[in-house]
PDB file of N, CA and C in Angstrom:
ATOM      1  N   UNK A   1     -43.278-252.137-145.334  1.00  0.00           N
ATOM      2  CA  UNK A   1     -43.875-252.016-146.652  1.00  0.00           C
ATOM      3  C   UNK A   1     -43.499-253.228-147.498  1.00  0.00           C
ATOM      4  N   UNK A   2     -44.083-253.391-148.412  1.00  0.00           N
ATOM      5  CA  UNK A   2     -44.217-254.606-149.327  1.00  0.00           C
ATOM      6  C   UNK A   2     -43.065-254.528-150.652  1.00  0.00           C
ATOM      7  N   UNK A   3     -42.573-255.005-151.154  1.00  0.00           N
ATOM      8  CA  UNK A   3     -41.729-254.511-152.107  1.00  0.00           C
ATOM      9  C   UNK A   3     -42.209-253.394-153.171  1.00  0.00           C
ATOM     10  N   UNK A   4     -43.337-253.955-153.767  1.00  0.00           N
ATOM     11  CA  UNK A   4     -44.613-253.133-154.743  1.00  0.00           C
ATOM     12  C   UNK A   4     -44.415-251.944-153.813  1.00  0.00           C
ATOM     13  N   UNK A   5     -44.772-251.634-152.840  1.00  0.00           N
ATOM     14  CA  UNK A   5     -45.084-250.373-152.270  1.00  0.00           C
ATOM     15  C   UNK A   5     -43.838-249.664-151.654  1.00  0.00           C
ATOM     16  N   UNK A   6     -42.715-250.231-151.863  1.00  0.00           N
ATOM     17  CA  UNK A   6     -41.374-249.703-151.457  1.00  0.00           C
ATOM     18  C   UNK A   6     -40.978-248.768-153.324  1.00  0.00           C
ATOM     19  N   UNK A   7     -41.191-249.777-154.010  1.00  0.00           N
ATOM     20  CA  UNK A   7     -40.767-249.493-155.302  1.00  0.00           C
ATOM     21  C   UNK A   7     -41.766-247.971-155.548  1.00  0.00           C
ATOM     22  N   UNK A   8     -43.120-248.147-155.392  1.00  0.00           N
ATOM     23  CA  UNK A   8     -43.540-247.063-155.647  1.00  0.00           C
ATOM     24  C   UNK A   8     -43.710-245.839-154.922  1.00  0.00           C
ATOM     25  N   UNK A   9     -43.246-245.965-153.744  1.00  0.00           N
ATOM     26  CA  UNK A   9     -42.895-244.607-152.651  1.00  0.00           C
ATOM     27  C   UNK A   9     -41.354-243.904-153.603  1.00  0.00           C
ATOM     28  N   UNK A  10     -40.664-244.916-154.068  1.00  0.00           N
ATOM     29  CA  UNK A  10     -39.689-244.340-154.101  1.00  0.00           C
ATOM     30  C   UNK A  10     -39.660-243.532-155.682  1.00  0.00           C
ATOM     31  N   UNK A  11     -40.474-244.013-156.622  1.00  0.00           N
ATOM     32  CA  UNK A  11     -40.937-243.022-157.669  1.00  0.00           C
ATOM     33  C   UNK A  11     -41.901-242.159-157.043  1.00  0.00           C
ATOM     34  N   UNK A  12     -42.857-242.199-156.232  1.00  0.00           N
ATOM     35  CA  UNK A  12     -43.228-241.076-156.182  1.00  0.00           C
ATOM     36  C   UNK A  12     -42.447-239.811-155.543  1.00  0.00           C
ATOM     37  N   UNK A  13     -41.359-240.661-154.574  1.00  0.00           N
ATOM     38  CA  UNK A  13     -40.607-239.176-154.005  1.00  0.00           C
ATOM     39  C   UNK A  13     -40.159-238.577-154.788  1.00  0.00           C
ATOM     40  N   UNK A  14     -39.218-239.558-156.105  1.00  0.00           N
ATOM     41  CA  UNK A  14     -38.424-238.947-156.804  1.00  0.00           C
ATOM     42  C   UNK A  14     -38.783-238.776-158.539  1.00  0.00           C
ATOM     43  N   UNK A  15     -39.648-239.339-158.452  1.00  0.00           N
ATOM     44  CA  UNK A  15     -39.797-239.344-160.042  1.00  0.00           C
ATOM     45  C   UNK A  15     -41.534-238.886-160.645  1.00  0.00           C
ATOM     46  N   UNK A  16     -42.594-238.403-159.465  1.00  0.00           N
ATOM     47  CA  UNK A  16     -43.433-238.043-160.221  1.00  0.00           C
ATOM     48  C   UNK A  16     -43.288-236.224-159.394  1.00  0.00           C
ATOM     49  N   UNK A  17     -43.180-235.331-160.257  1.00  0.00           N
ATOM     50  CA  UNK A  17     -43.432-233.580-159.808  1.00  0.00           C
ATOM     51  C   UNK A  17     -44.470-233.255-159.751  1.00  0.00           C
ATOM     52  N   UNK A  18     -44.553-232.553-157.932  1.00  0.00           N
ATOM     53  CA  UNK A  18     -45.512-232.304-157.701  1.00  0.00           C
ATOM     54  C   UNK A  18     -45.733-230.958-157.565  1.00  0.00           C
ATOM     55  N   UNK A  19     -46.373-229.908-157.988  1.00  0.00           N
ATOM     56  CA  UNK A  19     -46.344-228.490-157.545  1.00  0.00           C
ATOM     57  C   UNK A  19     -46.909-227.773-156.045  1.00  0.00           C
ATOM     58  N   UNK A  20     -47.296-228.309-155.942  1.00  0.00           N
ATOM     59  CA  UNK A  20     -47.832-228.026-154.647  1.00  0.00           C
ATOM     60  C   UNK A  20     -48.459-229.449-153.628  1.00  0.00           C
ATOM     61  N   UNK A  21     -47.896-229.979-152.420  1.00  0.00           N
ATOM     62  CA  UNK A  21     -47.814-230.742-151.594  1.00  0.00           C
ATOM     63  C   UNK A  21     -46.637-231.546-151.481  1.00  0.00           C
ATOM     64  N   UNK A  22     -47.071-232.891-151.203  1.00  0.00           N
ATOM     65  CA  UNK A  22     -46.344-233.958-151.273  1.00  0.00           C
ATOM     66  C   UNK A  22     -46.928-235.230-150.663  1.00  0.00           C
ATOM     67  N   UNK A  23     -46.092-236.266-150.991  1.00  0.00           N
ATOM     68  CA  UNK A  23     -46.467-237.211-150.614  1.00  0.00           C
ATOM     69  C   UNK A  23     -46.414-237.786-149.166  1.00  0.00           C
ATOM     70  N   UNK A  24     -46.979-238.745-149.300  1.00  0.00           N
ATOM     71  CA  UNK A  24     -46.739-238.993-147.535  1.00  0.00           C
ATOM     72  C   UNK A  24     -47.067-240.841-147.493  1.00  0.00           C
ATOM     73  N   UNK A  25     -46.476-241.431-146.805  1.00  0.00           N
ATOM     74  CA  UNK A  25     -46.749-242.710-146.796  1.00  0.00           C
ATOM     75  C   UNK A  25     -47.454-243.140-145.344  1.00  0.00           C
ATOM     76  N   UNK A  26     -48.518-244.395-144.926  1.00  0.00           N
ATOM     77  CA  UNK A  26     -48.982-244.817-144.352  1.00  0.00           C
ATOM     78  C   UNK A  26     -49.639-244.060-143.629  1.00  0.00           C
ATOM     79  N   UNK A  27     -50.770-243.272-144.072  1.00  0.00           N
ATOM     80  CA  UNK A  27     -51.359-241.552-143.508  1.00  0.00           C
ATOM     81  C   UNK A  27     -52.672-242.282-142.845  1.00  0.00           C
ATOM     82  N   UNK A  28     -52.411-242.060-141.750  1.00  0.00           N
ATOM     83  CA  UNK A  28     -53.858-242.104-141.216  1.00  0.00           C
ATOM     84  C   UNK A  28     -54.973-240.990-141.303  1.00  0.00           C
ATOM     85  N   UNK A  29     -55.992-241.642-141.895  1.00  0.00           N
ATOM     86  CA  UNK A  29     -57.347-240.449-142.715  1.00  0.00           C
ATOM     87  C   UNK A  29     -58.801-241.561-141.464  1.00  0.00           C
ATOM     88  N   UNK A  30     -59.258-240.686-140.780  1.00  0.00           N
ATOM     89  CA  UNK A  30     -60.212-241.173-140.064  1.00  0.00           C
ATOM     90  C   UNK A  30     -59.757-242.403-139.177  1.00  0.00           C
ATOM     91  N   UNK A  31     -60.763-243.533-139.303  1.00  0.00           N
ATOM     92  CA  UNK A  31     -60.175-245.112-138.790  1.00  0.00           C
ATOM     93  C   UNK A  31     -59.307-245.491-139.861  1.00  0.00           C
ATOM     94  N   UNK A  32     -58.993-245.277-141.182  1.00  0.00           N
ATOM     95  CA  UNK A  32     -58.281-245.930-141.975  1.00  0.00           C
ATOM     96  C   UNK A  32     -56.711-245.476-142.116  1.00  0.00           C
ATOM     97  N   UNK A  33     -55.898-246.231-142.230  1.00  0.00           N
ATOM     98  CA  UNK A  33     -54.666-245.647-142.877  1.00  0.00           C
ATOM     99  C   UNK A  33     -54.431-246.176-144.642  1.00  0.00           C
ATOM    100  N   UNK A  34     -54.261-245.089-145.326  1.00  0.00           N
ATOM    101  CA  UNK A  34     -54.061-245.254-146.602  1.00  0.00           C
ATOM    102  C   UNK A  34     -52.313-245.616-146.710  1.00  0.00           C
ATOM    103  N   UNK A  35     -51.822-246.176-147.632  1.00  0.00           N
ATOM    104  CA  UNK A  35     -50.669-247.070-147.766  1.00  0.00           C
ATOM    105  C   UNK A  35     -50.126-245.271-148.901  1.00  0.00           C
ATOM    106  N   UNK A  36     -50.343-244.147-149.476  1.00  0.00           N
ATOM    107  CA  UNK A  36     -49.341-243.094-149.983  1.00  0.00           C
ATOM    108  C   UNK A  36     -50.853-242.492-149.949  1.00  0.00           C
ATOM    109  N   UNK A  37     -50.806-241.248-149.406  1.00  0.00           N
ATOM    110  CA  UNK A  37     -51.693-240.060-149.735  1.00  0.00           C
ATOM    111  C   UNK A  37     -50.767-237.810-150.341  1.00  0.00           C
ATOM    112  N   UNK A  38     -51.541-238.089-150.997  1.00  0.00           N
ATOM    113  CA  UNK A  38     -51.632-236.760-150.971  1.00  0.00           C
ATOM    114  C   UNK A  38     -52.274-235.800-150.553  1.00  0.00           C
ATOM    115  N   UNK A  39     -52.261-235.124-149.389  1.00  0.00           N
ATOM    116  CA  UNK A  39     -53.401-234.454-148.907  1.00  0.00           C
ATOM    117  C   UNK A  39     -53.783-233.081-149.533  1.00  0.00           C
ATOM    118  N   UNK A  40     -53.212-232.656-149.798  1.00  0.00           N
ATOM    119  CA  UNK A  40     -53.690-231.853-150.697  1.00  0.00           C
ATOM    120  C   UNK A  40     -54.115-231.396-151.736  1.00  0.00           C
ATOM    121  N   UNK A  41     -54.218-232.452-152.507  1.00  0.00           N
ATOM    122  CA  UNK A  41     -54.582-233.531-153.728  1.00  0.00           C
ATOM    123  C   UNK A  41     -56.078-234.242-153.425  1.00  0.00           C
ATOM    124  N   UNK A  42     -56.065-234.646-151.892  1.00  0.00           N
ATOM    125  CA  UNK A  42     -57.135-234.897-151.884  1.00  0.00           C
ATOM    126  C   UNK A  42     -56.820-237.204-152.409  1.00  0.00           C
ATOM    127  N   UNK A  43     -55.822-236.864-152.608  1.00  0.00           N
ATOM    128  CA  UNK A  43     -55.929-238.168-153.170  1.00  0.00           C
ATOM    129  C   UNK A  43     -54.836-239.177-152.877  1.00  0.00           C
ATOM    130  N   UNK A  44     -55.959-240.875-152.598  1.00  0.00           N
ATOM    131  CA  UNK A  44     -55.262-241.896-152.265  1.00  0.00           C
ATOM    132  C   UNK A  44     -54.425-243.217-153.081  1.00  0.00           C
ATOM    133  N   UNK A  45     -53.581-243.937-152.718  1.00  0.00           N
ATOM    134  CA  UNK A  45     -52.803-244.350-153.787  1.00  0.00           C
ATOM    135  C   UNK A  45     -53.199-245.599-152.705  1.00  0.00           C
ATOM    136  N   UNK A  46     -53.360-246.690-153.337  1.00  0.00           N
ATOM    137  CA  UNK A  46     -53.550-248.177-152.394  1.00  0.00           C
ATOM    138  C   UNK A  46     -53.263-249.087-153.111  1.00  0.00           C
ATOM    139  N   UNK A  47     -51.755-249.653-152.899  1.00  0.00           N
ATOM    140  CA  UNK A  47     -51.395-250.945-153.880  1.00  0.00           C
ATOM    141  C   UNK A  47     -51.847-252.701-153.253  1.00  0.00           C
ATOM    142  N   UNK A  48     -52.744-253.021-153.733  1.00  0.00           N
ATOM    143  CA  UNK A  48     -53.198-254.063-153.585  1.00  0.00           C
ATOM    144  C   UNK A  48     -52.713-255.563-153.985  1.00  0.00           C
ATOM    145  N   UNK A  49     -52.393-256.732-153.287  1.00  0.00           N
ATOM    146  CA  UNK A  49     -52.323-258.157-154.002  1.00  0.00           C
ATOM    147  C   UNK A  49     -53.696-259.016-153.882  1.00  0.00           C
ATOM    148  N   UNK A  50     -53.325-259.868-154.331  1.00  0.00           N
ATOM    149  CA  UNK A  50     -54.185-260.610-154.208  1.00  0.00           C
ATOM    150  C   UNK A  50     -55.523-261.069-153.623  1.00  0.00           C
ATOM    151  N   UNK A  51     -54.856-260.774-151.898  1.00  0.00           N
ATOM    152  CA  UNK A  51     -55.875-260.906-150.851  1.00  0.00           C
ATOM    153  C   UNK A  51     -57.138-259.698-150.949  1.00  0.00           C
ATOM    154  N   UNK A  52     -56.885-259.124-151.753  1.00  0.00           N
ATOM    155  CA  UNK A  52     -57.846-257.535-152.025  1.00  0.00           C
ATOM    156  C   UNK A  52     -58.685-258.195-153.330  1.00  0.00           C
ATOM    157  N   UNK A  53     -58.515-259.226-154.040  1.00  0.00           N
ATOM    158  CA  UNK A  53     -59.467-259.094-155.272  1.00  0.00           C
ATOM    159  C   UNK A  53     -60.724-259.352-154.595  1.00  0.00           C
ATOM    160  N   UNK A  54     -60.864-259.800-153.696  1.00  0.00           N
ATOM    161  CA  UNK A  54     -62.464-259.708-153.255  1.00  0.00           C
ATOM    162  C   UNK A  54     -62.819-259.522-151.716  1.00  0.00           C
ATOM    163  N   UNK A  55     -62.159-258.607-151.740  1.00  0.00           N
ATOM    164  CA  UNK A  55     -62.470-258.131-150.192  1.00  0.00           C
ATOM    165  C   UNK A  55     -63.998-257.142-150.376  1.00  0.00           C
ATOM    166  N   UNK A  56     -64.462-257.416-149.208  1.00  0.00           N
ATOM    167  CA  UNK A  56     -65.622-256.824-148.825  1.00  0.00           C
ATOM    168  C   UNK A  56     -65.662-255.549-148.125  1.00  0.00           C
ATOM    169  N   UNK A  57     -64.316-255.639-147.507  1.00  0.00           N
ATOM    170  CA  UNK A  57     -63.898-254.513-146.645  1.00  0.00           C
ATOM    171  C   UNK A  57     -63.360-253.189-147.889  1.00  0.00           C
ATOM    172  N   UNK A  58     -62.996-253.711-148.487  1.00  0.00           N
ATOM    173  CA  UNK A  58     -62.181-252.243-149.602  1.00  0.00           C
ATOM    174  C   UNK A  58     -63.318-251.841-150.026  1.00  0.00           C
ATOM    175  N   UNK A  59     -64.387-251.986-150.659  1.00  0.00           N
ATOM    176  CA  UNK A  59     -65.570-250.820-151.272  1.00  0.00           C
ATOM    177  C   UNK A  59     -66.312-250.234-150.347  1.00  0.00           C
ATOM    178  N   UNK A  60     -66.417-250.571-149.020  1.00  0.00           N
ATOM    179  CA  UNK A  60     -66.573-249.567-147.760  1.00  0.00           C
ATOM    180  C   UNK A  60     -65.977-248.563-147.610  1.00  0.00           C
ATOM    181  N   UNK A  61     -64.649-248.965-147.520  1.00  0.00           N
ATOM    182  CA  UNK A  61     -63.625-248.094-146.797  1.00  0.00           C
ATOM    183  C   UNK A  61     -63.281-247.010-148.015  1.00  0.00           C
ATOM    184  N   UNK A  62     -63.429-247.560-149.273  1.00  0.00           N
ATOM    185  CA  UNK A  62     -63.381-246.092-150.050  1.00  0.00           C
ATOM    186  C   UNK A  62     -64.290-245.261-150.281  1.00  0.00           C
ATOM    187  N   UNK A  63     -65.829-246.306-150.057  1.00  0.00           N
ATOM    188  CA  UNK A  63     -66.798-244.871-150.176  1.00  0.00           C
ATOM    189  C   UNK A  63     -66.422-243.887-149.135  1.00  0.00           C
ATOM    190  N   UNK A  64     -66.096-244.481-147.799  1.00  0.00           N
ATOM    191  CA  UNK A  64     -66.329-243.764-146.457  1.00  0.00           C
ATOM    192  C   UNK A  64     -64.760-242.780-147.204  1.00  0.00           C
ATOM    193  N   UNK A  65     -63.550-242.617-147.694  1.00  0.00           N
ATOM    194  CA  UNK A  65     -62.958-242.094-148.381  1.00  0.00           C
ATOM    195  C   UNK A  65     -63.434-240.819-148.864  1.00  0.00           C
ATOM    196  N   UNK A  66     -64.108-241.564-150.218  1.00  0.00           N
ATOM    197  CA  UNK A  66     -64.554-240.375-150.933  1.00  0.00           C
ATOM    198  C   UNK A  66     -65.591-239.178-150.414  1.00  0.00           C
ATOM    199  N   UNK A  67     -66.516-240.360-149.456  1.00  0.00           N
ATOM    200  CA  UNK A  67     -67.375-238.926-149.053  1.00  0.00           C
ATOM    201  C   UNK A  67     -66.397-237.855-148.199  1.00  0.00           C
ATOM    202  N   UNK A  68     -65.135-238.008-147.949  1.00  0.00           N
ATOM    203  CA  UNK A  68     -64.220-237.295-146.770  1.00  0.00           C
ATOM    204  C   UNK A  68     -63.952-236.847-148.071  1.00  0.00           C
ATOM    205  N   UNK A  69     -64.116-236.781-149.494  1.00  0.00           N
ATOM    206  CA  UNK A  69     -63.561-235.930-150.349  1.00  0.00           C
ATOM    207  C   UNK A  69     -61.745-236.454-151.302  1.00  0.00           C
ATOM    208  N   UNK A  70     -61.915-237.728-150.770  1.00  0.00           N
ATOM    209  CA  UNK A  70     -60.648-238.148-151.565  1.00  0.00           C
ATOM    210  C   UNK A  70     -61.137-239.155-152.366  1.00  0.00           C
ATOM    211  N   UNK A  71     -60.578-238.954-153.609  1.00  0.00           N
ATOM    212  CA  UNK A  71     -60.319-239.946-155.099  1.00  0.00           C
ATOM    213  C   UNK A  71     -59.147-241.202-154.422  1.00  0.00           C
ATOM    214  N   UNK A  72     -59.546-242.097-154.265  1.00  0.00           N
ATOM    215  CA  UNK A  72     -59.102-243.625-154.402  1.00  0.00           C
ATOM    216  C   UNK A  72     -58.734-244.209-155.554  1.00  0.00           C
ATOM    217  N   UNK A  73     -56.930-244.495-155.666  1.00  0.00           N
ATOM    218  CA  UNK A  73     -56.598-244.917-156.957  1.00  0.00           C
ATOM    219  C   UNK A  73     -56.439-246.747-156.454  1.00  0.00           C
ATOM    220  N   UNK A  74     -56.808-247.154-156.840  1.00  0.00           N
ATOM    221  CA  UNK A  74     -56.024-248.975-156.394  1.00  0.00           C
ATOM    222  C   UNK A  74     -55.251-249.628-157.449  1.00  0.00           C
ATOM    223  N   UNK A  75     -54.104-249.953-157.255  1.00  0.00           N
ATOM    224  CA  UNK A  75     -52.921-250.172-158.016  1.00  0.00           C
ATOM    225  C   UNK A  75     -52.554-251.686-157.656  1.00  0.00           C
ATOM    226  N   UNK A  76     -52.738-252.742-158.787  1.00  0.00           N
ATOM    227  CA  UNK A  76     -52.526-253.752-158.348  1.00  0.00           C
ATOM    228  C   UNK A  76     -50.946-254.138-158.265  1.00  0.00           C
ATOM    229  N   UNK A  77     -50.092-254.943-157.619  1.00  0.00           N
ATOM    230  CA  UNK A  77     -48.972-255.228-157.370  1.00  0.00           C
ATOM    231  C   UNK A  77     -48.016-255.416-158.688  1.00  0.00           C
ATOM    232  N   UNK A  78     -48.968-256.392-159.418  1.00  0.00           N
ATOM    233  CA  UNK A  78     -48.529-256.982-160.773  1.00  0.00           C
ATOM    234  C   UNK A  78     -48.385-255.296-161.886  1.00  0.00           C
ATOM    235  N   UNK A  79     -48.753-254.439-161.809  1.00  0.00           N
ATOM    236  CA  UNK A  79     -49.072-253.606-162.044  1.00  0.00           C
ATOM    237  C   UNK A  79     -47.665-252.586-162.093  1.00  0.00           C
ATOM    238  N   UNK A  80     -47.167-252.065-160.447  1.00  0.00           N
ATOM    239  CA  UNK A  80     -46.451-251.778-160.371  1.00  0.00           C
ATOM    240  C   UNK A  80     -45.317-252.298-161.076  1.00  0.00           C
ATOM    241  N   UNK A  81     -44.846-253.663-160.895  1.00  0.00           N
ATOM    242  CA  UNK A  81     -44.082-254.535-161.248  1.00  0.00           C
ATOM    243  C   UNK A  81     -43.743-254.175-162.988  1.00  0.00           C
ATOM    244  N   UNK A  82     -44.552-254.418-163.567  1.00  0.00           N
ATOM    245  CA  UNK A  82     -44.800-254.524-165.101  1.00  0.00           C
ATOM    246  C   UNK A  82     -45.465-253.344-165.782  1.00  0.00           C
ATOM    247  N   UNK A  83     -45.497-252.022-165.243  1.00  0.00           N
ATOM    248  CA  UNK A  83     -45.907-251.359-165.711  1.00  0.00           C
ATOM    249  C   UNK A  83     -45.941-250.074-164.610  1.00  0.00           C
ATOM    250  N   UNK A  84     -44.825-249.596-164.386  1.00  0.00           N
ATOM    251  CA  UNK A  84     -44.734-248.558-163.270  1.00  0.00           C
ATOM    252  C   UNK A  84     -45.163-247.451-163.517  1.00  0.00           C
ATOM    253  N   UNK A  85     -44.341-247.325-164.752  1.00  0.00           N
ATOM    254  CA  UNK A  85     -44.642-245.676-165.547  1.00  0.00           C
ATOM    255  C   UNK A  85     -45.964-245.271-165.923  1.00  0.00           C
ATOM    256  N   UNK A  86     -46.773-246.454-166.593  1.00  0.00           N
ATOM    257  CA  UNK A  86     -47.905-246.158-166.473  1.00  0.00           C
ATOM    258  C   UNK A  86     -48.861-245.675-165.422  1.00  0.00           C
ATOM    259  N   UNK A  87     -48.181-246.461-164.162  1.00  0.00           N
ATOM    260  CA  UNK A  87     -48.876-246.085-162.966  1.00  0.00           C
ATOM    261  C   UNK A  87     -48.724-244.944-162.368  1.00  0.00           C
ATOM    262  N   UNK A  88     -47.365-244.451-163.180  1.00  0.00           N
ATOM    263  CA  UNK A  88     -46.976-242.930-162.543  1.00  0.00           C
ATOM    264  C   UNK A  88     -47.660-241.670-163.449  1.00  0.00           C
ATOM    265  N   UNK A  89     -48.229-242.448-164.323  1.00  0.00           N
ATOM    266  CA  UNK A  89     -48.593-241.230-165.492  1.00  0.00           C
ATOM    267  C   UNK A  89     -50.276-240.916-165.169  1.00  0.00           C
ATOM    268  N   UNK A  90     -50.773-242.070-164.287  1.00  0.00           N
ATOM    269  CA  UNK A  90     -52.728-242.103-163.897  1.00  0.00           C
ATOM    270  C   UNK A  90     -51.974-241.461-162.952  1.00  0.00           C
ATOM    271  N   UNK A  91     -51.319-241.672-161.697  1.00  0.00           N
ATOM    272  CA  UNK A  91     -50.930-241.325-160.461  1.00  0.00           C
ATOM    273  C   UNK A  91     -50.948-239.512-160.902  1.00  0.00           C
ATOM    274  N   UNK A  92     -49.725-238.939-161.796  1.00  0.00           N
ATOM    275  CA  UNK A  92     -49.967-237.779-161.794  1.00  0.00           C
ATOM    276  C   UNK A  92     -51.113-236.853-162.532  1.00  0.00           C
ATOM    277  N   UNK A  93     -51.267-237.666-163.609  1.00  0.00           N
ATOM    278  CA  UNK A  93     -52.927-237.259-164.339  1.00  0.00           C
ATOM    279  C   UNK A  93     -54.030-236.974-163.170  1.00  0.00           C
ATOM    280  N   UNK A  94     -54.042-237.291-162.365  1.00  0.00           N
ATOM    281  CA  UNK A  94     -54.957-237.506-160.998  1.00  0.00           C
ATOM    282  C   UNK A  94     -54.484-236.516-159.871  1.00  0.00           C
ATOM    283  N   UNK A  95     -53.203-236.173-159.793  1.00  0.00           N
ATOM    284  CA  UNK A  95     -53.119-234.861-158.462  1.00  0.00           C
ATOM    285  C   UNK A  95     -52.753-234.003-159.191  1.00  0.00           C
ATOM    286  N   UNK A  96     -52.522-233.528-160.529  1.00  0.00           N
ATOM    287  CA  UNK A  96     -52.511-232.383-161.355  1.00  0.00           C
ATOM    288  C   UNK A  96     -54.647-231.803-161.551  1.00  0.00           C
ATOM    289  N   UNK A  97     -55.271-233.147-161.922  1.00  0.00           N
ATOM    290  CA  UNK A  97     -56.489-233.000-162.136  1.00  0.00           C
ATOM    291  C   UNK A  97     -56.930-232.613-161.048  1.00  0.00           C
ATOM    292  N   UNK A  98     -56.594-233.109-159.726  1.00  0.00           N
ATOM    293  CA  UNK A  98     -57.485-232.520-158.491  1.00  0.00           C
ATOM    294  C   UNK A  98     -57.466-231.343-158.110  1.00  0.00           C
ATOM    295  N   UNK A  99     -55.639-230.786-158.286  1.00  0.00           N
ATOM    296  CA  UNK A  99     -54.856-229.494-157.682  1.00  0.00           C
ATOM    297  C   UNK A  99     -55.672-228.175-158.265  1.00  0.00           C
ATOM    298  N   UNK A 100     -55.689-228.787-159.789  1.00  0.00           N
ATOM    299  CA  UNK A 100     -56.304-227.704-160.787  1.00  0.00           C
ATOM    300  C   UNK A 100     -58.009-227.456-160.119  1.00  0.00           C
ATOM    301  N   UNK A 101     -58.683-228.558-159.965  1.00  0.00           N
ATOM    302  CA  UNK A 101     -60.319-228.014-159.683  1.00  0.00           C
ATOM    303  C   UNK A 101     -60.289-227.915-158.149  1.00  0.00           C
ATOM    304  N   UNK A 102     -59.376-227.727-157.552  1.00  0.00           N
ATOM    305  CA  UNK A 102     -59.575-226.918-155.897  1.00  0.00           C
ATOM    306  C   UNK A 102     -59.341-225.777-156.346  1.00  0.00           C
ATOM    307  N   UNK A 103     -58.264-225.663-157.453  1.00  0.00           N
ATOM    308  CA  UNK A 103     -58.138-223.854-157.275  1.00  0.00           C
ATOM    309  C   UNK A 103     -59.135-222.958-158.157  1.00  0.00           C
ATOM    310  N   UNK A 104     -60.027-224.096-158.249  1.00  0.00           N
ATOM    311  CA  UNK A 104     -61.174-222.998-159.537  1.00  0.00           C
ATOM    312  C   UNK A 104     -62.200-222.750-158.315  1.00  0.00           C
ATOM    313  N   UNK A 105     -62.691-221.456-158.706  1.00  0.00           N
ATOM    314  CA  UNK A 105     -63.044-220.297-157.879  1.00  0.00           C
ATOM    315  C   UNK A 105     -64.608-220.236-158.555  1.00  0.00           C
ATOM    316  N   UNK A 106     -65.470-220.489-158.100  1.00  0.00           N
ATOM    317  CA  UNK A 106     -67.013-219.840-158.542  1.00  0.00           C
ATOM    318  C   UNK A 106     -67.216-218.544-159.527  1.00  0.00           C
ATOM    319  N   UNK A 107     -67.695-218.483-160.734  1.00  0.00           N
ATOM    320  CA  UNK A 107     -68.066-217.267-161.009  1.00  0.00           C
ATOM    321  C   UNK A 107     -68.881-216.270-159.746  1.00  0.00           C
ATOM    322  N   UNK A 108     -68.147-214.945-159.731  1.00  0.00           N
ATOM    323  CA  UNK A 108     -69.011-214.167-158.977  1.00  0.00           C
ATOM    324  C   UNK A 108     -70.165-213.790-159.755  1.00  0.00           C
ATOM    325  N   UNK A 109     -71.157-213.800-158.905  1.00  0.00           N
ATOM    326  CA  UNK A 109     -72.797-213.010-159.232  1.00  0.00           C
ATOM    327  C   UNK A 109     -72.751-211.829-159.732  1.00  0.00           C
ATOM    328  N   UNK A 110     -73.017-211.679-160.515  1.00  0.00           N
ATOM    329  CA  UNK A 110     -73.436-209.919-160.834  1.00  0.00           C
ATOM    330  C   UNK A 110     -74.805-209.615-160.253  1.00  0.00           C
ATOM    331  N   UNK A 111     -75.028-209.242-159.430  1.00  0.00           N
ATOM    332  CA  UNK A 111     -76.407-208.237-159.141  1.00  0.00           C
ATOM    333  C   UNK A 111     -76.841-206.808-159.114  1.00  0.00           C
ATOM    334  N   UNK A 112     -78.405-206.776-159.719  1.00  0.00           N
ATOM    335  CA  UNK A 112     -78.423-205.583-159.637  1.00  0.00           C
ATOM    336  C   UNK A 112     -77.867-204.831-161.084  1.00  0.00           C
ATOM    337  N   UNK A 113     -78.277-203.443-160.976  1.00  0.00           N
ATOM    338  CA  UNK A 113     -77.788-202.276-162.315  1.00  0.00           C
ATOM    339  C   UNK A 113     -76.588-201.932-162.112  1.00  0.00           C
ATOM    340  N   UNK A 114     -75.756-202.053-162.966  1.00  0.00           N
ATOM    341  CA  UNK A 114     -74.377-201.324-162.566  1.00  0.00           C
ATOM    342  C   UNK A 114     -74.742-199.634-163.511  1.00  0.00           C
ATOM    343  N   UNK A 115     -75.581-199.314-163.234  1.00  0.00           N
ATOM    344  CA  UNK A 115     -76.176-198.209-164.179  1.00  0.00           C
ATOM    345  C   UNK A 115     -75.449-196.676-162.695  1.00  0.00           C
TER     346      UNK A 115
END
């Protein structure tokens, strides 16, 4: 792992609360491996440098992502570095937001007279 991505495994083990899952580092999801996922969250964490500001390959690989149903966060290096907490505060705003709309349940139908 990269320093950026050492630094932020290690707030997420210890410093963002999660209620239900956890984290997991270098998760293989299909052909891709994501660099921290939450699977039960549904959601990916991908800290990027430089060589990513114009890759052709990253807006593929996250649609093919999302249609599998995961939210793609991309976290630039400089980022981590200079602004962690912030990154920990989208990071948990984002698997609190997901956790909450898996567990919402359809209104049931009413049919028919209840006469």
């Amino acid at each position: 792992m990269t320093e950026p991505e050492r630094r932020l495994w290690r707030a997420l083990r210890y410093r963002v609360p999660v209620a239900e899952g956890h984290w997991r580092k270098q998760v293989p999801i299909g052909r891709y491996i994501a660099d921290f996922a939450h699977l039960k969250a549904k959601l990916v964490i991908e800290v990027d440098g430089s060589g990513h500001s114009e890759s052709k390959r990253d807006p593929i690989r996250d649609a093919w992502l999302e249609s599998e149903g995961f939210r793609v966060i991309r976290l630039w290096n400089t980022e981590i570095f200079t602004n962690l907490d912030g990154c920990l505060e989208t990071i948990y705003a984002a698997v609190e937001a997901r956790l909450a709309a898996s567990d919402r349940r359809p209104p049931i139908a009413v049919t028919g007279n209840a006469t």
